[in-house]
N, C-alpha and C. Protein backbone atom coordinates (compact mmCIF):
# COMPACT_ATOMS: atom_id res chain seq x y z
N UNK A 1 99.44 110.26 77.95
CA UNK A 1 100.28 109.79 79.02
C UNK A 1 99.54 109.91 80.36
N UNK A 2 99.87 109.19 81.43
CA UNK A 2 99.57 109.14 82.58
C UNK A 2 100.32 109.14 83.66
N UNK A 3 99.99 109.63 85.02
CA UNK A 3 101.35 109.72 85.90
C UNK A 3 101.33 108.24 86.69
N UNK A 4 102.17 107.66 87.37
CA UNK A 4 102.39 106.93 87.96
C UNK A 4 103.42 107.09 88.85
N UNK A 5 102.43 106.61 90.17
CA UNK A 5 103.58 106.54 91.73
C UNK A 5 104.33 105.51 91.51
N UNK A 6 105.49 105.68 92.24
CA UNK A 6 106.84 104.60 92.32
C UNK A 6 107.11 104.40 93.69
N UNK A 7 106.78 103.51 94.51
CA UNK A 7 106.96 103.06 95.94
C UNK A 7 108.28 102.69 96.68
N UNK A 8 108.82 102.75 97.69
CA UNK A 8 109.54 101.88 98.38
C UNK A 8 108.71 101.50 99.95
N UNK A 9 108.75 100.40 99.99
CA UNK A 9 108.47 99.66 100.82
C UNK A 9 109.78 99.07 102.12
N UNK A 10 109.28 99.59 103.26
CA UNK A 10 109.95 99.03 104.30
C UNK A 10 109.08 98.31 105.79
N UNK A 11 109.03 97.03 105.53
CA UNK A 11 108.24 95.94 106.05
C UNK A 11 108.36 96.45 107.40
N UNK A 12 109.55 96.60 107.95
CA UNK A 12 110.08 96.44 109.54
C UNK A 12 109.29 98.05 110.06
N UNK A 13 109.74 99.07 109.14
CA UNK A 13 109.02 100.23 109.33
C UNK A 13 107.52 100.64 109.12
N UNK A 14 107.52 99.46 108.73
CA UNK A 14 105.84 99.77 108.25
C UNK A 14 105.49 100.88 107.51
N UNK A 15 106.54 101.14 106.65
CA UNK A 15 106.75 102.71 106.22
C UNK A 15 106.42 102.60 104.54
N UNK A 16 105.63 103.45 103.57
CA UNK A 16 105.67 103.90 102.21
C UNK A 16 106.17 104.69 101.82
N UNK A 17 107.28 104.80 101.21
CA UNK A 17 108.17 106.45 100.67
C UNK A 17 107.61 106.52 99.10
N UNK A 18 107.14 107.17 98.73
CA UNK A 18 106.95 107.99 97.57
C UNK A 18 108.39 108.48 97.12
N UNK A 19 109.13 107.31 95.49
CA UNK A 19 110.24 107.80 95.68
C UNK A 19 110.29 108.33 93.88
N UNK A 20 109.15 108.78 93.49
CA UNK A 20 109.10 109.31 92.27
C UNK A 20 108.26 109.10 91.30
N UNK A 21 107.59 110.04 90.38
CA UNK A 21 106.34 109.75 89.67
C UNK A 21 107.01 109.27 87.67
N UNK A 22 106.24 108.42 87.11
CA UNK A 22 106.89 108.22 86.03
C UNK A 22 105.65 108.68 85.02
N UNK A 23 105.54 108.73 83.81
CA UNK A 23 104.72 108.69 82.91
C UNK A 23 104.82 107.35 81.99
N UNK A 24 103.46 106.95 82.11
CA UNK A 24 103.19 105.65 81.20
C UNK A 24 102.43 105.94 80.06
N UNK A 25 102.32 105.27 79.40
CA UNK A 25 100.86 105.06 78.13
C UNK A 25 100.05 104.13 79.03
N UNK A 26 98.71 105.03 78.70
CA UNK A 26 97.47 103.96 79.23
C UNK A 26 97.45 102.48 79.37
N UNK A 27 98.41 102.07 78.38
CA UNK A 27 98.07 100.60 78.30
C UNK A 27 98.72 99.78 79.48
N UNK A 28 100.42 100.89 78.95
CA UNK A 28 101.05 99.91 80.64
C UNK A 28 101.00 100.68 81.88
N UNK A 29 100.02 101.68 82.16
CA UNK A 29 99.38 102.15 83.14
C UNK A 29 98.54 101.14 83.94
N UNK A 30 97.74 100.28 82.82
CA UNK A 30 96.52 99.33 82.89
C UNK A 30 97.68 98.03 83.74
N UNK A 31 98.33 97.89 82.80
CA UNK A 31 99.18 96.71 83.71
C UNK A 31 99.80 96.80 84.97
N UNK A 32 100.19 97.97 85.27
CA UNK A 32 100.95 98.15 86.88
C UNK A 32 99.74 98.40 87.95
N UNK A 33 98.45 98.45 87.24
CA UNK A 33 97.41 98.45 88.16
C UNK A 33 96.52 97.53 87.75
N UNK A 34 96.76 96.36 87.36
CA UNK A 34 96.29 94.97 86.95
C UNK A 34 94.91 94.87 87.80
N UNK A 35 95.16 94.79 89.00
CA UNK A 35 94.04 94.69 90.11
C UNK A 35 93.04 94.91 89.57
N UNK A 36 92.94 96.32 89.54
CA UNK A 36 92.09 98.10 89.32
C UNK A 36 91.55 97.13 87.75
N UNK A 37 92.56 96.82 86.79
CA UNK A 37 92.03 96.58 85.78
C UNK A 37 91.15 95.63 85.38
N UNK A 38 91.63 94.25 86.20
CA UNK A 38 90.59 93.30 86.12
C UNK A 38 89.21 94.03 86.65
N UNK A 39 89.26 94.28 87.84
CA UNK A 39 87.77 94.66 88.29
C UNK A 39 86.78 95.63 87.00
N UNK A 40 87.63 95.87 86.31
CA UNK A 40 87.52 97.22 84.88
C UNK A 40 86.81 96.21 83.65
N UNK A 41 87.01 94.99 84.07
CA UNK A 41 87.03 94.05 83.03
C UNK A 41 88.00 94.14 81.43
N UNK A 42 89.30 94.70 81.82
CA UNK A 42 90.56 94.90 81.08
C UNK A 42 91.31 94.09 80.69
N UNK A 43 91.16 92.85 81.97
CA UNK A 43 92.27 91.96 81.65
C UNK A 43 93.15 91.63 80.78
N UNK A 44 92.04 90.84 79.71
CA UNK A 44 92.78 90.47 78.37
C UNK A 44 93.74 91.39 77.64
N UNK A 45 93.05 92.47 77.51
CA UNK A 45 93.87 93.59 76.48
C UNK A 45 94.76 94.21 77.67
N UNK A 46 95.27 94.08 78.98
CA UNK A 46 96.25 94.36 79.57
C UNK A 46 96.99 93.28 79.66
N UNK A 47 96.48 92.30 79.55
CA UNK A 47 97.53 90.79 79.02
C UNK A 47 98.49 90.41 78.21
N UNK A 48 97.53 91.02 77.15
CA UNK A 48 98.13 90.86 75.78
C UNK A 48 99.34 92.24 75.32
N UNK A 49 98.91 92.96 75.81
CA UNK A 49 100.29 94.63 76.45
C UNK A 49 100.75 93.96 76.65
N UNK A 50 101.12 93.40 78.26
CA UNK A 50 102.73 92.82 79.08
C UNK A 50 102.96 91.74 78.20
N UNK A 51 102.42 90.56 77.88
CA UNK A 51 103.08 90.34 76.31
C UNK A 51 103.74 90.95 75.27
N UNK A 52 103.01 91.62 74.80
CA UNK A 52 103.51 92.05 73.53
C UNK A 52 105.30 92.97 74.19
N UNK A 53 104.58 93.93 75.07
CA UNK A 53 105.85 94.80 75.67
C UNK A 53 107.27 93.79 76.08
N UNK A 54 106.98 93.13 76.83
CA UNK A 54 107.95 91.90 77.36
C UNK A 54 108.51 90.87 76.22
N UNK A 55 107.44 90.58 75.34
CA UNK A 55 107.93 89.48 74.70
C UNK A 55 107.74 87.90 75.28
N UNK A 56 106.65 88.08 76.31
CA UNK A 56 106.68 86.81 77.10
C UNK A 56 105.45 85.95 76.82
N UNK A 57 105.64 84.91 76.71
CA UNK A 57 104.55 83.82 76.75
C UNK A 57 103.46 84.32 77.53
N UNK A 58 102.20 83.48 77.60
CA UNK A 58 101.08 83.81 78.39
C UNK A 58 101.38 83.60 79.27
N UNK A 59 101.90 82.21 80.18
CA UNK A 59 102.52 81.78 80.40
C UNK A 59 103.08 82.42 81.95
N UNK A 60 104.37 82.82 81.35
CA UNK A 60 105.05 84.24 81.91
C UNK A 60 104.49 85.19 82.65
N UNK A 61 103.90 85.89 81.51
CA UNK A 61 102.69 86.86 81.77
C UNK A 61 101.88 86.61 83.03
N UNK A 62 101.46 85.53 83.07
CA UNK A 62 100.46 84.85 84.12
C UNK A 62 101.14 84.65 85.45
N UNK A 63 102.35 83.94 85.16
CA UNK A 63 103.26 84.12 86.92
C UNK A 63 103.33 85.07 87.30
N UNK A 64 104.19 86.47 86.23
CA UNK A 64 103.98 87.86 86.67
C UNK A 64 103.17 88.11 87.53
N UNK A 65 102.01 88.17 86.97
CA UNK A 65 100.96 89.06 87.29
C UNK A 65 100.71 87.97 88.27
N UNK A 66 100.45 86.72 88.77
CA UNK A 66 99.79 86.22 90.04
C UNK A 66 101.31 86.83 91.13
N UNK A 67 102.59 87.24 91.15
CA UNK A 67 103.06 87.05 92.12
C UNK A 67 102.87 88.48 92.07
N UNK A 68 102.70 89.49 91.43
CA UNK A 68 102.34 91.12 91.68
C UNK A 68 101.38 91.26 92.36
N UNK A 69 100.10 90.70 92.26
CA UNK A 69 98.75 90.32 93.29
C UNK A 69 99.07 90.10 94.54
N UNK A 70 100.11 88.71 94.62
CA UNK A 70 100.48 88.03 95.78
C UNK A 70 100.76 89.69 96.63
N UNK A 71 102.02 90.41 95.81
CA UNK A 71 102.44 91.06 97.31
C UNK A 71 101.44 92.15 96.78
N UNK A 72 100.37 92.69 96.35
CA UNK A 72 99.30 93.44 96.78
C UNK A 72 98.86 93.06 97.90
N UNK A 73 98.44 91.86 97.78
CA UNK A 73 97.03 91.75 99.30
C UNK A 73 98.22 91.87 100.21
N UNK A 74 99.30 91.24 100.24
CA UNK A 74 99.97 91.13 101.47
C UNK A 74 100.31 92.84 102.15
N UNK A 75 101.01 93.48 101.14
CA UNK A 75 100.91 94.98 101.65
C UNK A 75 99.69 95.90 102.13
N UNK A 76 98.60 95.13 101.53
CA UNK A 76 97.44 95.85 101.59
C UNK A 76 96.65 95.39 103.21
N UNK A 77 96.94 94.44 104.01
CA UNK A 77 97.10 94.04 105.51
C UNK A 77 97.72 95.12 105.76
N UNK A 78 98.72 96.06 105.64
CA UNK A 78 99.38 96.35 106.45
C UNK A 78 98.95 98.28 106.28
N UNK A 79 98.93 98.45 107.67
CA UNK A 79 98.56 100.36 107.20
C UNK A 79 99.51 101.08 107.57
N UNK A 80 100.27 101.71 106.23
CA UNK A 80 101.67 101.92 105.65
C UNK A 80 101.79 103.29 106.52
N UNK A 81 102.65 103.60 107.38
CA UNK A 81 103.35 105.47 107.31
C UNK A 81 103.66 105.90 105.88
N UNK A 82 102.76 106.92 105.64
CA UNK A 82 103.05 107.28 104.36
C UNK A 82 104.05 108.87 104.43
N UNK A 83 105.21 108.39 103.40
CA UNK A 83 106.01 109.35 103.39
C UNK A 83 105.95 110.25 101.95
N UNK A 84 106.02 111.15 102.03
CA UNK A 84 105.78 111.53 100.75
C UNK A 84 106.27 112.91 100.77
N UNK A 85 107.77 112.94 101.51
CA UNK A 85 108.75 113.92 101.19
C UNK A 85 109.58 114.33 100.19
N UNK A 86 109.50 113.02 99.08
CA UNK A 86 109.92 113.31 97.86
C UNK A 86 109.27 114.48 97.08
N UNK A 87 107.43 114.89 97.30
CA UNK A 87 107.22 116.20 96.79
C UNK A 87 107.78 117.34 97.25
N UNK A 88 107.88 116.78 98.24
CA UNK A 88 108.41 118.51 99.01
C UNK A 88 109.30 119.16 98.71
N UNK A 89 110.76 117.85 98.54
CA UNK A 89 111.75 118.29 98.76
C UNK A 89 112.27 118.44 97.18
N UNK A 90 111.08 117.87 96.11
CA UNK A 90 111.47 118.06 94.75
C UNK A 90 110.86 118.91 93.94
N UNK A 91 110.16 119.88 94.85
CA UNK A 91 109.34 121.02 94.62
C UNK A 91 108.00 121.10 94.17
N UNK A 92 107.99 119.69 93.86
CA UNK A 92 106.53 119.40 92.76
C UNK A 92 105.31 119.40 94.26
N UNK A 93 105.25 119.73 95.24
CA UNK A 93 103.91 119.85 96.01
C UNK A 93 104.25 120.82 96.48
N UNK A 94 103.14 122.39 96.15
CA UNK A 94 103.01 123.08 96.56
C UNK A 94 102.35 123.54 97.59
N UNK A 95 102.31 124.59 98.46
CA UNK A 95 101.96 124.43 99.80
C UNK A 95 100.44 125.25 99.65
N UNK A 96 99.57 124.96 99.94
CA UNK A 96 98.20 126.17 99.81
C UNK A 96 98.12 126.37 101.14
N UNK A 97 97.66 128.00 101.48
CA UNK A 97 97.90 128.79 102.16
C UNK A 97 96.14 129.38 102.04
């Protein structure tokens, strides 16, 4: 298993809240970081995951993943306030001293 961040996004605030970590299997780890994976040369076998997982045509698959890109670059213009009070206040970041 692997951990994975869970975002909220607020455009007007220019703000990133960290609103909880999930555990994936590598494979659909590989897909929520598609980007990361192509450059990995992953593609295919993270393709053929959101297929198989979804049940969706290539097709499908392929709009997915171009409009998940789309709002990458677009968020990635922007340099987020990062909030990340959800560790604090859910105990999981400890303080070193």
């Amino acid at each position: 298993m692997e951990c994975h961040e869970k975002w909220e996004y607020d455009a007007r605030q220019q703000s990133q809240r960290l609103v909880c970590l999930v555990a994936l299997c590598p494979a659909c780890h590989a897909v929520k970081h598609f980007g990361r994976t192509q450059a990995e040369g992953r593609e295919q076998e993270a393709m053929g995951h959101l297929m198989k997982v979804n049940r969706w045509t290539r097709s499908k698959a392929s709009w997915h993943i171009k409009q998940a890109l789309e709002t990458w670059k677009a968020r990635s213009k922007v340099v987020w306030k990062l909030d990340i009070t959800w560790l604090r206040t859910s105990g999981r970041l400890k303080e070193v001293k």
